[in-house]
Structures are given as C-alpha cells and as structure tokens.
Protein backbone atom coordinates (compact mmCIF):
# COMPACT_ATOMS: atom_id res chain seq x y z
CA UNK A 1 1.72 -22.90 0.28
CA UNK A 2 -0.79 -25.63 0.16
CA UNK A 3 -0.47 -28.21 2.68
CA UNK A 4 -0.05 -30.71 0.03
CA UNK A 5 3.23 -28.91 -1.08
CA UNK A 6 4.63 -29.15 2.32
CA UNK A 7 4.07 -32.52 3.23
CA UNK A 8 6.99 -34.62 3.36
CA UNK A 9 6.90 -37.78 1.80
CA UNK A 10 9.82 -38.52 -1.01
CA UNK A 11 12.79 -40.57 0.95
CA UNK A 12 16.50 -38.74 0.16
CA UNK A 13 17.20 -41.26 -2.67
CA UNK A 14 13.73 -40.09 -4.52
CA UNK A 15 14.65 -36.51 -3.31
CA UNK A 16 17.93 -36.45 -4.95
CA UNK A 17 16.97 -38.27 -8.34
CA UNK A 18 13.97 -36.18 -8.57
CA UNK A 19 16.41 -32.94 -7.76
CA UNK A 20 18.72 -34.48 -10.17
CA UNK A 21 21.52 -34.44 -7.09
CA UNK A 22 23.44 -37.09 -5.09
CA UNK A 23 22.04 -37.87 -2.15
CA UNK A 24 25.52 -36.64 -0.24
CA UNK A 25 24.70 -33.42 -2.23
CA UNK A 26 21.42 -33.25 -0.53
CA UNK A 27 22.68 -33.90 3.18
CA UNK A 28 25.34 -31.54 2.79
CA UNK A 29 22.45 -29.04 1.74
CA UNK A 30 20.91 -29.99 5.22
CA UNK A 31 23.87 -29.24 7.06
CA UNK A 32 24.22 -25.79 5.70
CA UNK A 33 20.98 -24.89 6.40
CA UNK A 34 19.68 -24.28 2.54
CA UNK A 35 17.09 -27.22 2.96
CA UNK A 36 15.22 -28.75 5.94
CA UNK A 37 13.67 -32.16 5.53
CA UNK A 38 11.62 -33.54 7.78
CA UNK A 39 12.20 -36.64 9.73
CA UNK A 40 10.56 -39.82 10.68
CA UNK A 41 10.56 -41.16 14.22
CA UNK A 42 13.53 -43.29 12.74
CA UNK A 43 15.34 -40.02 12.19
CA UNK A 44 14.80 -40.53 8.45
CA UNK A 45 14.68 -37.56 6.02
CA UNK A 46 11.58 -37.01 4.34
CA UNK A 47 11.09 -34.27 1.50
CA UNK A 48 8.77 -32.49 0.46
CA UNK A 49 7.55 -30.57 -3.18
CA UNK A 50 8.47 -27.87 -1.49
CA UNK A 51 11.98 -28.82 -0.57
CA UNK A 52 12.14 -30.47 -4.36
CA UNK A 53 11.46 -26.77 -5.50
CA UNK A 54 14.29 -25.53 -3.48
CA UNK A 55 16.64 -27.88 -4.16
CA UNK A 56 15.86 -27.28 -7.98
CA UNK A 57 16.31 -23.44 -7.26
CA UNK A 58 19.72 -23.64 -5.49
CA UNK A 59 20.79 -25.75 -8.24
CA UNK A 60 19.86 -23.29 -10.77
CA UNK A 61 21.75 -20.45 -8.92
CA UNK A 62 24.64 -23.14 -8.70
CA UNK A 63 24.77 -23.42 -12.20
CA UNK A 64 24.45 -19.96 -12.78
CA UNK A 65 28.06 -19.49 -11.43
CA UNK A 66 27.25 -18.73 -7.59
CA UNK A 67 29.05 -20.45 -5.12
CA UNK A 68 27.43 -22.04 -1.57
CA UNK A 69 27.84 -18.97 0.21
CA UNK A 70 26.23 -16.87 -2.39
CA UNK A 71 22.84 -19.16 -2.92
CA UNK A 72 22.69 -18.92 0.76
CA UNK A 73 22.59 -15.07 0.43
CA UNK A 74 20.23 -15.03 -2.46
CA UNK A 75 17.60 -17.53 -0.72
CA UNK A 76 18.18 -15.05 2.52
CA UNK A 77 17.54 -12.35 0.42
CA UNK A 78 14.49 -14.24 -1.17
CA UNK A 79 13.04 -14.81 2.08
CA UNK A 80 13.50 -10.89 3.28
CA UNK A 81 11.50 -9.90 0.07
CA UNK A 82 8.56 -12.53 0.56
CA UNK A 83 8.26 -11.54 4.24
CA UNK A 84 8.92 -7.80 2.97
CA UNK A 85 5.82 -8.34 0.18
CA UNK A 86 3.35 -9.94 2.87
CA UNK A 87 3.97 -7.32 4.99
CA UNK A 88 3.39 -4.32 2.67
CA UNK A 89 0.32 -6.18 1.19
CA UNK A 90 -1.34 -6.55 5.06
CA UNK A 91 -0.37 -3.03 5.32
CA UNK A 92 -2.43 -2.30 2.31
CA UNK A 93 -5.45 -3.68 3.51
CA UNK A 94 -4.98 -1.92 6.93
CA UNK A 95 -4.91 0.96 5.01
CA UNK A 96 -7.53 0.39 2.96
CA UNK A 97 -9.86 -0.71 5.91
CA UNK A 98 -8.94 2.99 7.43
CA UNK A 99 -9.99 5.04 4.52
CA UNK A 100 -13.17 2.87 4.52
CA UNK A 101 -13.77 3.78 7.72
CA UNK A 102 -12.80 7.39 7.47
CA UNK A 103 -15.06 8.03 4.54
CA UNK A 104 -18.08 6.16 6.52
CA UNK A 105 -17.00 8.95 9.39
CA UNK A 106 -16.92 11.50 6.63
CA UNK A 107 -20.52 10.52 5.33
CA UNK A 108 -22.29 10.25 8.29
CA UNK A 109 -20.92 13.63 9.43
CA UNK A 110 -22.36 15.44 5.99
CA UNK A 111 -25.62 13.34 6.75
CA UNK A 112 -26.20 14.59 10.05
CA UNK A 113 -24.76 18.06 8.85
CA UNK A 114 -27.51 18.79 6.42
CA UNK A 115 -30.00 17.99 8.79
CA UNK A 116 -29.10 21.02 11.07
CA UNK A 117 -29.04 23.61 8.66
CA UNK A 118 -32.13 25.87 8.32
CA UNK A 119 -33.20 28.15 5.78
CA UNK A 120 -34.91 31.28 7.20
CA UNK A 121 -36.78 33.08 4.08
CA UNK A 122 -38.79 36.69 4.46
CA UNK A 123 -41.60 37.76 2.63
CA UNK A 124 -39.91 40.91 1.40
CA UNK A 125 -35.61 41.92 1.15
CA UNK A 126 -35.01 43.87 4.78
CA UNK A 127 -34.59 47.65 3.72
CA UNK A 128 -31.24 48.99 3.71
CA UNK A 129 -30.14 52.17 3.52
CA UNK A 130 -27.18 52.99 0.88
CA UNK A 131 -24.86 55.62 1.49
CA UNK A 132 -23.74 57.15 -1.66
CA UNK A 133 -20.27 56.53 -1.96
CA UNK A 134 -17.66 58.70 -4.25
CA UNK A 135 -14.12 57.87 -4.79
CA UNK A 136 -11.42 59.68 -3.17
CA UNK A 137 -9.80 62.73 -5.53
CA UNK A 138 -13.70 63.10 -6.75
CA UNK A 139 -15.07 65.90 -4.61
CA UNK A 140 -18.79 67.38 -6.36
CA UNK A 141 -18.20 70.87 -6.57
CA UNK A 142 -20.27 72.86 -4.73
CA UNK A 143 -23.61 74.70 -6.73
CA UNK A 144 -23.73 78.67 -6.33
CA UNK A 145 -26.84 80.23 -7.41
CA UNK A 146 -24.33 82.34 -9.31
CA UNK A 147 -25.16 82.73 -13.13
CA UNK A 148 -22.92 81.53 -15.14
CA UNK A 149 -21.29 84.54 -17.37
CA UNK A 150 -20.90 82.05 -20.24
CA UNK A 151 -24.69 81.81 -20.64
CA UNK A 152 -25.72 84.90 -20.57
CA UNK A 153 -28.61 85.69 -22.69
C-alpha cells in the first residue's frame, strides 16, 4: 500500500460517517481486533483510507449475513492468502533467477565445449579388411571337379 493509504488522519467521528457506522460501532471494531487505528499522543484514534477500506469490507460481509466471529475468520483468512500470494510470487522470481542462472551455466559449458573438440581428417579412408560374412543355415557347398552327369555332352 502507498504510504498515503496508510496514513492516519480522519478522527473516529469522520471515520464512522465516512464508514457509514456509529462511532461505538467503530471502537467496538477496535476492541475485537478487526481494525487498528492509530493514536495521537492524546491517545486519540486516527484512521486511515486503509482502515476506511476495512471497515467498508467488514460491513459488507456483515450485511452479507456473517456474524462478528465469522468476518474475523474471513479477514484471517484474507490475510493468510495475501501473505500466501506474496510468498509464491517471491518464490517465482527465485525460481526464475535459478533457471537464468542455470541456462548461463548451461551456455557457457557448450561454449567452452566446442572449443575442445577436434576434427582429425586423412587424406585417404584407412584400409580395412572385410571378412565375408554368410548367415548361419547357409553353408556354400563345396566344388568337386566332378562332371556333372546332367550335362553331359
């Protein structure tokens, strides 16, 4: 919130006609913890917009049919989800400060990775010998100098 927000300058009896509340309404407020004014060195309750915007929320939930002890719940619950959304959105940036760093890690390894590879050529293929290679079951059959009696002229 801007500081401007949280400044407290209405007195109760603006507070509570700006609210739309009775003053009493507001103190009791005070004492059940759902808003904290600030004070003057007189002890005087100052508000702020900030308070007006609570007071205006709790009366909503009021006239939505929840009772004291329910708004309190719902601003508790409020405040768990705010504090739960700050959280998760610092986490974010953690995380996306680590995978910026990672991929910096990553792409100064495949820079310094090309560098030590070396391509050896040859001016000609090495020889190598192959060995003639025949599937098993396929034996050649031996040659004879035998005639065959089929051909015989």
């Amino acid at each position: 919130m801007s500081p401007d927000r949280t400044r407290p300058v209405f007195m109760i009896g603006v507070a509570a006609e700006m609210a739309g509340m009775h003053p009493q309404t507001l103190r009791m407020y005070e004492r059940r913890g759902l808003v904290q004014p600030g004070r003057t060195k007189g002890r005087t309750r100052l508000y702020s917009q900030a308070d007006l915007d609570r007071l205006r929320r709790i009366q909503a939930l009021g006239e939505s049919g929840l009772n004291l002890a329910g708004i309190e719940r719902v601003l508790e619950l409020e405040q768990q989800l705010e504090r739960a959304t700050r959280r998760i959105r610092q986490l974010e940036q953690e995380m996306q400060a680590r995978v910026a760093d990672a991929e910096r890690t990553i792409d100064a390894a495949r820079r310094a990775m090309s560098t030590e590879i070396v391509h050896v050529r040859t001016a000609s293929p090495p020889a190598v010998r192959v060995k003639q290679v025949i599937p098993a079951g396929l034996r050649p059959v031996p040659r004879t100098n035998q005639t065959d009696p089929r051909r015989s002229s």
